[in-house]
PDB file of N, CA and C in Angstrom:
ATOM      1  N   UNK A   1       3.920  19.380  21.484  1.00  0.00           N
ATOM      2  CA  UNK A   1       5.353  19.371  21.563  1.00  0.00           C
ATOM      3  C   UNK A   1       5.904  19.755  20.197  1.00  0.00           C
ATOM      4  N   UNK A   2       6.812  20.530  20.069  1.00  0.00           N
ATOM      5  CA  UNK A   2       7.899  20.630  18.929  1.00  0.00           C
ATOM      6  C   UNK A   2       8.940  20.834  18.906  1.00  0.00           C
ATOM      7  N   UNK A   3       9.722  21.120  17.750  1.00  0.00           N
ATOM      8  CA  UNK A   3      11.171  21.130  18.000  1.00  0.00           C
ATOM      9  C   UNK A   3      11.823  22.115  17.882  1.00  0.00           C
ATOM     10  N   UNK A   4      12.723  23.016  18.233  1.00  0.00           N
ATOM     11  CA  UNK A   4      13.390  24.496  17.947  1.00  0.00           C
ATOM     12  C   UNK A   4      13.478  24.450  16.371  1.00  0.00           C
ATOM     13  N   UNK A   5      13.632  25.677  16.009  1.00  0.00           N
ATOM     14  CA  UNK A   5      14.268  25.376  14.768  1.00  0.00           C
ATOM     15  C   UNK A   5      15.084  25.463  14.264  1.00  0.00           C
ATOM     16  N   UNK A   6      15.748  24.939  13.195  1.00  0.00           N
ATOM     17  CA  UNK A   6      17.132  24.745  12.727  1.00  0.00           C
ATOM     18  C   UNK A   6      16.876  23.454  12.364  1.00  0.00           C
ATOM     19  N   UNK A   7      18.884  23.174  12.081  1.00  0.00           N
ATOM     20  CA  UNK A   7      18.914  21.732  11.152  1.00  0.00           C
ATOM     21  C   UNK A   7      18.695  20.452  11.911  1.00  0.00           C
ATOM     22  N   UNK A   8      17.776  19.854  10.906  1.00  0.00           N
ATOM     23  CA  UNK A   8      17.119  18.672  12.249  1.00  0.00           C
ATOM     24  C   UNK A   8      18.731  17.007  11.495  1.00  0.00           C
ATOM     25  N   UNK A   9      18.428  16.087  12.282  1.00  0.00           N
ATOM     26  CA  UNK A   9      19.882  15.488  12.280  1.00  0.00           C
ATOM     27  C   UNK A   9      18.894  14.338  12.235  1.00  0.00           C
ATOM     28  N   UNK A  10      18.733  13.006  10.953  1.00  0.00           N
ATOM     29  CA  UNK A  10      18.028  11.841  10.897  1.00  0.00           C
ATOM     30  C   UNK A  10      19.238  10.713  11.405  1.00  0.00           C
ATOM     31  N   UNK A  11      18.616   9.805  11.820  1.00  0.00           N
ATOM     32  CA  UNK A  11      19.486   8.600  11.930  1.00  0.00           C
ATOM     33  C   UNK A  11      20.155   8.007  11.002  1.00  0.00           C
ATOM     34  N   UNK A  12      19.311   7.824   9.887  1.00  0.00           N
ATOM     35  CA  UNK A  12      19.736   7.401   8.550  1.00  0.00           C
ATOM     36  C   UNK A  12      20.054   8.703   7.377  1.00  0.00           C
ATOM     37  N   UNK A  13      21.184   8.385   6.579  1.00  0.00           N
ATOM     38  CA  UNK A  13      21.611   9.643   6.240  1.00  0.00           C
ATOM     39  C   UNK A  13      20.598   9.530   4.644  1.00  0.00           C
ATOM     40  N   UNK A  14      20.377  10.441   4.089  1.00  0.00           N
ATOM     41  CA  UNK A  14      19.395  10.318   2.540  1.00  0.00           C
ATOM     42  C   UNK A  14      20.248   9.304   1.912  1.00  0.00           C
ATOM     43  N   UNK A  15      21.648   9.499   1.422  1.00  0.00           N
ATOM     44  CA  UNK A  15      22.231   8.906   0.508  1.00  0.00           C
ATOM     45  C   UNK A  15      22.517   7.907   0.885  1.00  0.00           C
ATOM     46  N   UNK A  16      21.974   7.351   2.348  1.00  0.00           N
ATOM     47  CA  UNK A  16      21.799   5.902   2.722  1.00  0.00           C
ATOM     48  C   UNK A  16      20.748   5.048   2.145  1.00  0.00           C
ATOM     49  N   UNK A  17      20.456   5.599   1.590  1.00  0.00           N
ATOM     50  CA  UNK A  17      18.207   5.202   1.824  1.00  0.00           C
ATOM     51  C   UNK A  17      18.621   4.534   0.685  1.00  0.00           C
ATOM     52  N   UNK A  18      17.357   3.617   0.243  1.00  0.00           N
ATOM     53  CA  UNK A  18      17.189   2.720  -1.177  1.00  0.00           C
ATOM     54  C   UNK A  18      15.817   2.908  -1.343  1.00  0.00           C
ATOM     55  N   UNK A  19      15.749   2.831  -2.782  1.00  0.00           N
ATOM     56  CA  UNK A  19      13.647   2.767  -3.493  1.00  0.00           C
ATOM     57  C   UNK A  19      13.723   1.177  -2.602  1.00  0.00           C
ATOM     58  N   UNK A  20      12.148   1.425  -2.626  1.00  0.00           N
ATOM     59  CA  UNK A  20      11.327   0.063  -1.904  1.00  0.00           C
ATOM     60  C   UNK A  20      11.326  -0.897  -3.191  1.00  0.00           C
ATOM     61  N   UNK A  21      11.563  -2.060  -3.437  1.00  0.00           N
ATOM     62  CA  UNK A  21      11.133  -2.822  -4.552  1.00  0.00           C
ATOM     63  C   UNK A  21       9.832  -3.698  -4.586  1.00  0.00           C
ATOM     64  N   UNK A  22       8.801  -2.957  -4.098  1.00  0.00           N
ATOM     65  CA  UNK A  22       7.320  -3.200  -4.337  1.00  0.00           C
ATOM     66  C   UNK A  22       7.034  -4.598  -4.596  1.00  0.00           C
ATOM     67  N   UNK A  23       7.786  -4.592  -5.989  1.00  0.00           N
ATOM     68  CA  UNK A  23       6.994  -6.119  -6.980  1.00  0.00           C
ATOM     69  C   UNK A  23       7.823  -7.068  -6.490  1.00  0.00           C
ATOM     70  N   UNK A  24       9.099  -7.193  -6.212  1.00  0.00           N
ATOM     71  CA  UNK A  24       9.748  -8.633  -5.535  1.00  0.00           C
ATOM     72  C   UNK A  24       8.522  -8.577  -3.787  1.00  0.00           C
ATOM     73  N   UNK A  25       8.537  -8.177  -3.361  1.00  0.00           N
ATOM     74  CA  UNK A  25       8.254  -8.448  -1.900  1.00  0.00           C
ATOM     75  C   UNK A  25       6.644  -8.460  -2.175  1.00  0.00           C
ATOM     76  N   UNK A  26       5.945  -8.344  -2.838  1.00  0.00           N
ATOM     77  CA  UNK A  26       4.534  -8.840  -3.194  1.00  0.00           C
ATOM     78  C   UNK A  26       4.745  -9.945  -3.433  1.00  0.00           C
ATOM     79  N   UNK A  27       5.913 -10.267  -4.317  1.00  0.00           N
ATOM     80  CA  UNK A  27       6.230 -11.567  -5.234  1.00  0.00           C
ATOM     81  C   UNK A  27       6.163 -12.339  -3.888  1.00  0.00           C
ATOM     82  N   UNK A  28       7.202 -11.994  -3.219  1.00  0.00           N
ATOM     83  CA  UNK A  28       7.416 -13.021  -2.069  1.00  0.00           C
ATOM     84  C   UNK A  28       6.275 -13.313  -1.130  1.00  0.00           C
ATOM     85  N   UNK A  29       5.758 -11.987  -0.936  1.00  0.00           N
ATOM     86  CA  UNK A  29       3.848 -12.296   0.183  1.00  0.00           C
ATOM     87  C   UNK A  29       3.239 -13.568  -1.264  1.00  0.00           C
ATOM     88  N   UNK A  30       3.073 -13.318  -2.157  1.00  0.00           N
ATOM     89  CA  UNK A  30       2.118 -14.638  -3.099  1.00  0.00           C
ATOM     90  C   UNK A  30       2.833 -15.643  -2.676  1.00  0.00           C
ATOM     91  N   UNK A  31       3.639 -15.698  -2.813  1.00  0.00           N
ATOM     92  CA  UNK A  31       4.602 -17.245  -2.068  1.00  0.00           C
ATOM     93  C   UNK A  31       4.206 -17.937  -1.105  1.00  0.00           C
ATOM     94  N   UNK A  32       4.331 -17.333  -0.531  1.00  0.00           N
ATOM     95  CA  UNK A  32       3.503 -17.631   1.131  1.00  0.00           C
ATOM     96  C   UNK A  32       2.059 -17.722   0.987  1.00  0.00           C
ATOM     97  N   UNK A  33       1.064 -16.842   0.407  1.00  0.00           N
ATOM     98  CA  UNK A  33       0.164 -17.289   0.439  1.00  0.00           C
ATOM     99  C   UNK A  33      -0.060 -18.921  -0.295  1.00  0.00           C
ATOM    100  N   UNK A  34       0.835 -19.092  -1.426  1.00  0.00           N
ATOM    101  CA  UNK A  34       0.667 -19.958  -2.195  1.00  0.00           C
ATOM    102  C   UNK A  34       1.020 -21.480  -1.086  1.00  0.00           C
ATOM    103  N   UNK A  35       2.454 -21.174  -0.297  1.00  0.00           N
ATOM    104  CA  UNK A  35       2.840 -22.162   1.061  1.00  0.00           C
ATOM    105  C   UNK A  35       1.882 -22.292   2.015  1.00  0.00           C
ATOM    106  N   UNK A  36       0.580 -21.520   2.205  1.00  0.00           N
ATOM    107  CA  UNK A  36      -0.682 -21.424   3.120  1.00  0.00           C
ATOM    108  C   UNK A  36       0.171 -21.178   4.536  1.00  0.00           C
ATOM    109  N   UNK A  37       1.028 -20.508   4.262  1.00  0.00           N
ATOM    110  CA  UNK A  37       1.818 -19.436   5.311  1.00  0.00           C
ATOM    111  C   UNK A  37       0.940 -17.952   5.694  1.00  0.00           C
ATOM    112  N   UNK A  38      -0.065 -17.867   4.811  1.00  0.00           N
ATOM    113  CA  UNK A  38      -0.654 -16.204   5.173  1.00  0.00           C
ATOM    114  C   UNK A  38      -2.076 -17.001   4.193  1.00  0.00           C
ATOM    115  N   UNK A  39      -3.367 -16.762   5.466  1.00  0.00           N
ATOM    116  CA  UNK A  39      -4.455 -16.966   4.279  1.00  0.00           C
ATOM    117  C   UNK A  39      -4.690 -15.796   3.636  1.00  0.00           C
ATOM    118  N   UNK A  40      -4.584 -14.211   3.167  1.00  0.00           N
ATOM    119  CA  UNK A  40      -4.687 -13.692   2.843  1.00  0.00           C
ATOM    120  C   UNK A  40      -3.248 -12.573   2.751  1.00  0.00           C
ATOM    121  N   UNK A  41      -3.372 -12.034   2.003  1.00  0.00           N
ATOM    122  CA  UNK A  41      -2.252 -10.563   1.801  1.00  0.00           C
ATOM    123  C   UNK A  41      -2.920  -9.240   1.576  1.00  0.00           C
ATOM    124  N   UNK A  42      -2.211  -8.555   2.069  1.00  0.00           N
ATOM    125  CA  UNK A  42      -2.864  -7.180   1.696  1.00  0.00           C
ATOM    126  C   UNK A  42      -2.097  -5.827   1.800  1.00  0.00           C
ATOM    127  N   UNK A  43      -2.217  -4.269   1.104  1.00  0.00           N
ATOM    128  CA  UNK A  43      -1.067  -3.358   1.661  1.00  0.00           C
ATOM    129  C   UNK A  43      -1.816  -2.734   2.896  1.00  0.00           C
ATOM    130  N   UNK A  44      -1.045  -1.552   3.465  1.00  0.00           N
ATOM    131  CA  UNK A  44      -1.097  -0.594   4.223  1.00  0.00           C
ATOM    132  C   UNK A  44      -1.163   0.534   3.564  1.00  0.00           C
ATOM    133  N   UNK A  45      -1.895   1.648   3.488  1.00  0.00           N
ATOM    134  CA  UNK A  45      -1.548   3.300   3.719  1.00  0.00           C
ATOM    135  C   UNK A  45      -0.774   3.282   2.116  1.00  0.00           C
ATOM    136  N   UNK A  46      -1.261   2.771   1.061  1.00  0.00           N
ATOM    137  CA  UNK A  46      -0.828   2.737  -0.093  1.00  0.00           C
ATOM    138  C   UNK A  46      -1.702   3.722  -1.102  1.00  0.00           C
ATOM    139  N   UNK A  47      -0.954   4.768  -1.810  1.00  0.00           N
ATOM    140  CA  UNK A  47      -1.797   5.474  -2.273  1.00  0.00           C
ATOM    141  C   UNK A  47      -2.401   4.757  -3.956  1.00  0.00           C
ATOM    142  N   UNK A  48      -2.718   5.551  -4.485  1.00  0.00           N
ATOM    143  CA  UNK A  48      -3.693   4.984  -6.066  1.00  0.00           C
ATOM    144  C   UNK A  48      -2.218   5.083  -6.660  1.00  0.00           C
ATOM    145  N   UNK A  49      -1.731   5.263  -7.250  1.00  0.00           N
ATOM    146  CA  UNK A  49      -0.426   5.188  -7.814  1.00  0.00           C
ATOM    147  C   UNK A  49       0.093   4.115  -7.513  1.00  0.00           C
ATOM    148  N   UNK A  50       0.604   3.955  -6.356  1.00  0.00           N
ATOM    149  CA  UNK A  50       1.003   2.336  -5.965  1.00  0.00           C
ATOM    150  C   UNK A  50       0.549   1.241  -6.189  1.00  0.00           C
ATOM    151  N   UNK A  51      -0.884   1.360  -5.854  1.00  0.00           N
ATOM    152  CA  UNK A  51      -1.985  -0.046  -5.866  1.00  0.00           C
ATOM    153  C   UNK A  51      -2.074   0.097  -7.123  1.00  0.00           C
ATOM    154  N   UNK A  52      -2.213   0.864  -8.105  1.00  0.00           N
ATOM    155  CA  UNK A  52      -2.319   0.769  -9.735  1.00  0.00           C
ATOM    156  C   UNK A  52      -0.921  -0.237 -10.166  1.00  0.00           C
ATOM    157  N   UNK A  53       0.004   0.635  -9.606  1.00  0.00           N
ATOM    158  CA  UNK A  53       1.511  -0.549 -10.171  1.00  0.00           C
ATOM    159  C   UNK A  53       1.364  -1.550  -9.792  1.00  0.00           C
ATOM    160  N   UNK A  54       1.024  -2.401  -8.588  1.00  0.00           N
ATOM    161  CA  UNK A  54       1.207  -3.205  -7.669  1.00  0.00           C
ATOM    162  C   UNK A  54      -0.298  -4.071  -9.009  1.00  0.00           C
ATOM    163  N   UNK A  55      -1.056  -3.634  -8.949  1.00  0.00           N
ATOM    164  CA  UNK A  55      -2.350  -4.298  -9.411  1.00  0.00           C
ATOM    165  C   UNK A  55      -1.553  -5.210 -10.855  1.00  0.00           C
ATOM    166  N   UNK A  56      -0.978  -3.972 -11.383  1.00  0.00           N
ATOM    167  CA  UNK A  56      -0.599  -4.360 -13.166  1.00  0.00           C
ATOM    168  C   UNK A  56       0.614  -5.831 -13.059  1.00  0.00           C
ATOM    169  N   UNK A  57       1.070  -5.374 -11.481  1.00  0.00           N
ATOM    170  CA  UNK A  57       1.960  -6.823 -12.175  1.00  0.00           C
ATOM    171  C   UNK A  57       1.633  -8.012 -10.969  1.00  0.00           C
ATOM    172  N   UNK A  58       0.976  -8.101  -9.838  1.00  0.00           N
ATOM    173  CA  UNK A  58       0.427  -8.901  -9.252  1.00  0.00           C
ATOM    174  C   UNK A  58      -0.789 -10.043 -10.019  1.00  0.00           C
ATOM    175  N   UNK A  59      -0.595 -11.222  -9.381  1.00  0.00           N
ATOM    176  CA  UNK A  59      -1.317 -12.295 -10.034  1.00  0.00           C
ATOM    177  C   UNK A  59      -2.023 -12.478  -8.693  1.00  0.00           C
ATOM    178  N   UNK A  60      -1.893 -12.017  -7.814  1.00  0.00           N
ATOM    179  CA  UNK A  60      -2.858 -12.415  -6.593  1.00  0.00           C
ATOM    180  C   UNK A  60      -2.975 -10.820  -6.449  1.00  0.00           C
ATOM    181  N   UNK A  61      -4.346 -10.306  -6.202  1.00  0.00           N
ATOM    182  CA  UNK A  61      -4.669  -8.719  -5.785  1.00  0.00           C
ATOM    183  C   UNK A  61      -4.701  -8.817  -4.566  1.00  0.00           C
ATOM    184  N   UNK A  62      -4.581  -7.206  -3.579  1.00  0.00           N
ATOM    185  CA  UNK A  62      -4.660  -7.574  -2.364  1.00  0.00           C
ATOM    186  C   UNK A  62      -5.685  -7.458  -1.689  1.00  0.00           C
ATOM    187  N   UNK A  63      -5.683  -8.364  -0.679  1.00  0.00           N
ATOM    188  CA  UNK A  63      -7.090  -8.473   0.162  1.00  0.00           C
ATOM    189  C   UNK A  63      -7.784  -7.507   0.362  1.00  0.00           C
ATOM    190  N   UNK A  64      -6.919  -6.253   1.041  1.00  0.00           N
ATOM    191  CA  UNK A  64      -7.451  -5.124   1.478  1.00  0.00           C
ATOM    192  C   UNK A  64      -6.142  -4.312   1.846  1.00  0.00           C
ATOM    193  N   UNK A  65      -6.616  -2.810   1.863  1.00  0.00           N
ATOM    194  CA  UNK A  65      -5.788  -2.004   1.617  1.00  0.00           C
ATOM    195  C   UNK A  65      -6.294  -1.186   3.186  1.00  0.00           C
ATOM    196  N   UNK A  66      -5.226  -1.501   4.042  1.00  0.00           N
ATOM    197  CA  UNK A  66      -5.807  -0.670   5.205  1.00  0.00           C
ATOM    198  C   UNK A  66      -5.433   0.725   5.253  1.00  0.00           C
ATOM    199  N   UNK A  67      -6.274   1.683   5.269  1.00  0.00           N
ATOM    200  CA  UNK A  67      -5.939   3.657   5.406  1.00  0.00           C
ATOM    201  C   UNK A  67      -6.452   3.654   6.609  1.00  0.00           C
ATOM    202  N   UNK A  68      -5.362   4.537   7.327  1.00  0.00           N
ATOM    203  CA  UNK A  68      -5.472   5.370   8.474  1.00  0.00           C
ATOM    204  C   UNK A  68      -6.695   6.479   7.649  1.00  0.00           C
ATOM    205  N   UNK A  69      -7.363   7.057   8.680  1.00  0.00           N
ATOM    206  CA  UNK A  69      -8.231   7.950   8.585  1.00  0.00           C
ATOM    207  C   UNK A  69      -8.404   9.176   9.116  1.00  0.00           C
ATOM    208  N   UNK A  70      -9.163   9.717   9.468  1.00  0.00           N
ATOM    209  CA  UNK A  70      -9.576  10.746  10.406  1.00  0.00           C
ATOM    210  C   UNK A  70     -11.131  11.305   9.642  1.00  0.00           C
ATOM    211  N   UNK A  71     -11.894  11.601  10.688  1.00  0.00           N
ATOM    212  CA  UNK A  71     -13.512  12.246  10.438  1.00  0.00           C
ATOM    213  C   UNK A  71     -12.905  13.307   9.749  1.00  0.00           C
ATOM    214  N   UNK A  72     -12.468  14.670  10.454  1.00  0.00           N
ATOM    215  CA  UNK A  72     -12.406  15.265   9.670  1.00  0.00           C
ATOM    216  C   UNK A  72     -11.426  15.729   8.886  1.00  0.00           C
ATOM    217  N   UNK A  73     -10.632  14.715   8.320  1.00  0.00           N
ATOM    218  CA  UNK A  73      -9.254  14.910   7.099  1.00  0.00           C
ATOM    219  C   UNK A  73      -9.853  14.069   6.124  1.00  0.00           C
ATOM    220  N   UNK A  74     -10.259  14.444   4.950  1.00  0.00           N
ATOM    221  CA  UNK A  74     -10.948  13.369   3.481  1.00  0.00           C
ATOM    222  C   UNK A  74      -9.975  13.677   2.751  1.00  0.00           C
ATOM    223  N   UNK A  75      -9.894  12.268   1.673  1.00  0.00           N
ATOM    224  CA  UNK A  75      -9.361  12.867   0.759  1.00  0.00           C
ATOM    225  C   UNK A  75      -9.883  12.108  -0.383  1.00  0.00           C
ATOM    226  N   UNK A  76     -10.760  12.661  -1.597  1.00  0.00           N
ATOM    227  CA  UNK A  76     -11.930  12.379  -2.798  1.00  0.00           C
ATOM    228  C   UNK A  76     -10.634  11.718  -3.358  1.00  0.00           C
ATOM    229  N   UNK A  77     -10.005  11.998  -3.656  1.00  0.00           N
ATOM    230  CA  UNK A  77      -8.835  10.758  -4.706  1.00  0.00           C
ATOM    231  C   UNK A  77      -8.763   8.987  -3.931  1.00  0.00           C
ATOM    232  N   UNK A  78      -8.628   9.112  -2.434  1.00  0.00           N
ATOM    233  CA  UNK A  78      -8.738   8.133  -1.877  1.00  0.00           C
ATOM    234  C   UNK A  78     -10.201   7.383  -2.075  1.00  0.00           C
ATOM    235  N   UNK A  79     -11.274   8.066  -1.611  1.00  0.00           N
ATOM    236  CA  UNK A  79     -12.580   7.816  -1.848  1.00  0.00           C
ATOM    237  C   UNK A  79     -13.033   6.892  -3.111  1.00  0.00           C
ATOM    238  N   UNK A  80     -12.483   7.909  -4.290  1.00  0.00           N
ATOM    239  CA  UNK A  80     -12.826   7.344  -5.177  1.00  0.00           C
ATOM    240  C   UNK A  80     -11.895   6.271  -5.920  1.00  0.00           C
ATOM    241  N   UNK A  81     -10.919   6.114  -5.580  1.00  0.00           N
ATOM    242  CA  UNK A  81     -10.308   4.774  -5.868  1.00  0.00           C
ATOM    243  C   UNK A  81     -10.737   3.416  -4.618  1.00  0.00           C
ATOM    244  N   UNK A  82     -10.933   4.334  -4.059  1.00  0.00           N
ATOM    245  CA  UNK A  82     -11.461   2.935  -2.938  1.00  0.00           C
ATOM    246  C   UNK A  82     -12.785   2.077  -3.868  1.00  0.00           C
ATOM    247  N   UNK A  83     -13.619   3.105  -4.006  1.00  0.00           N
ATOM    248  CA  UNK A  83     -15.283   2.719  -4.678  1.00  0.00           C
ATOM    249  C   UNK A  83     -14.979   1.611  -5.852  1.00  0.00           C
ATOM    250  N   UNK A  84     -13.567   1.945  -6.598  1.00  0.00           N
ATOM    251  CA  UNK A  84     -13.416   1.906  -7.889  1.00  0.00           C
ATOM    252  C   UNK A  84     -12.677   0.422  -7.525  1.00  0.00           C
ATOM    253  N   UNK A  85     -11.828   0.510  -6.839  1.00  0.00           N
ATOM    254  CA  UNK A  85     -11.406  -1.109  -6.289  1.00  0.00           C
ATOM    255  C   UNK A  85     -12.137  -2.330  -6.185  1.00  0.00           C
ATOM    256  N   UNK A  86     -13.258  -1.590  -5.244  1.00  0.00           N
ATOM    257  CA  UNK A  86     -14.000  -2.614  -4.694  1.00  0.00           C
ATOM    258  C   UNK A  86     -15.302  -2.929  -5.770  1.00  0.00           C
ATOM    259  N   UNK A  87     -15.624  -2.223  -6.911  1.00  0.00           N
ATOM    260  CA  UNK A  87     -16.335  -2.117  -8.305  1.00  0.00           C
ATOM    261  C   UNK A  87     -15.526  -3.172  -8.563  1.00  0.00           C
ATOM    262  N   UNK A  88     -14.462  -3.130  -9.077  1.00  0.00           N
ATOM    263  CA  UNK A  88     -14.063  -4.082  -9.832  1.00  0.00           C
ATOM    264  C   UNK A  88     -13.066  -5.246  -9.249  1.00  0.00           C
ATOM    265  N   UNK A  89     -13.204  -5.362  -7.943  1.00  0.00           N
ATOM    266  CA  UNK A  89     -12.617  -6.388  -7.535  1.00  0.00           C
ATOM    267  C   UNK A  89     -14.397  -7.417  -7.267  1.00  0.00           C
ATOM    268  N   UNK A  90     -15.150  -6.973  -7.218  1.00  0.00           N
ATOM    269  CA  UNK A  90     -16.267  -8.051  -6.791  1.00  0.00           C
ATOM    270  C   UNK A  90     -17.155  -7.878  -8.207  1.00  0.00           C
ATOM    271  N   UNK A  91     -16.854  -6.851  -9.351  1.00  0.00           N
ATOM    272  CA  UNK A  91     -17.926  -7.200 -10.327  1.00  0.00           C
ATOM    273  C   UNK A  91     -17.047  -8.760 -11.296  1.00  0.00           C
ATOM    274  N   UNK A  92     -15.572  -8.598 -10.469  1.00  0.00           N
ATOM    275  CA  UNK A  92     -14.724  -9.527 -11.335  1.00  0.00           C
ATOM    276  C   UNK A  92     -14.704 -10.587 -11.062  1.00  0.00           C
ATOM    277  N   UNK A  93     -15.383 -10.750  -9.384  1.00  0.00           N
ATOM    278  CA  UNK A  93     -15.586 -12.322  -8.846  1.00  0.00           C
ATOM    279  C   UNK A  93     -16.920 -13.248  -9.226  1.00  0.00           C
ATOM    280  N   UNK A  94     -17.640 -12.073  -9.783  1.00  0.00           N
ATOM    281  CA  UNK A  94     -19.136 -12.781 -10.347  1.00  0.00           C
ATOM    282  C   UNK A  94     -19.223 -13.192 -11.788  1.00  0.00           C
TER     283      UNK A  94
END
């Protein structure tokens, strides 16, 4: 399926939109974990850029970082920050 082309019309207009504020709403998931409201936290579909910011000012890291995938769509930047996560999230628990 697709769409003709021309000007496509969003629900929300751009100069509606706001930045996400990342570090309060992590702030607030540690909360909860801390209330034993969530035994664990974790992101979604977050690229290395993000989880790098998110890492530098989080006091709780996240559980796990779930990526959509596909066999055959890779991507070596993902790969290798994944390896590099999980290096130093378990060489840091020993």
């Amino acid at each position: 399926m697709s769409s003709k082309p021309g000007e496509y019309v969003f629900a929300v207009k751009e100069k509606d939109l706001l930045p996400m504020d990342f570090q309060s709403v992590w702030e607030a998931m540690e909360e909860c974990q801390k209330l034993g409201l969530a035994k664990s936290i974790g992101v979604s579909n977050f690229s290395c850029k993000k989880l790098e910011n998110l890492l530098a000012t989080a006091k709780i890291p996240p559980a796990v970082n779930q990526v959509i995938s596909f066999i055959l769509i890779s991507s070596s930047h993902s790969l290798l920050f994944f390896f590099f996560f999980f290096f130093f999230f378990f060489s840091a628990a020993i």
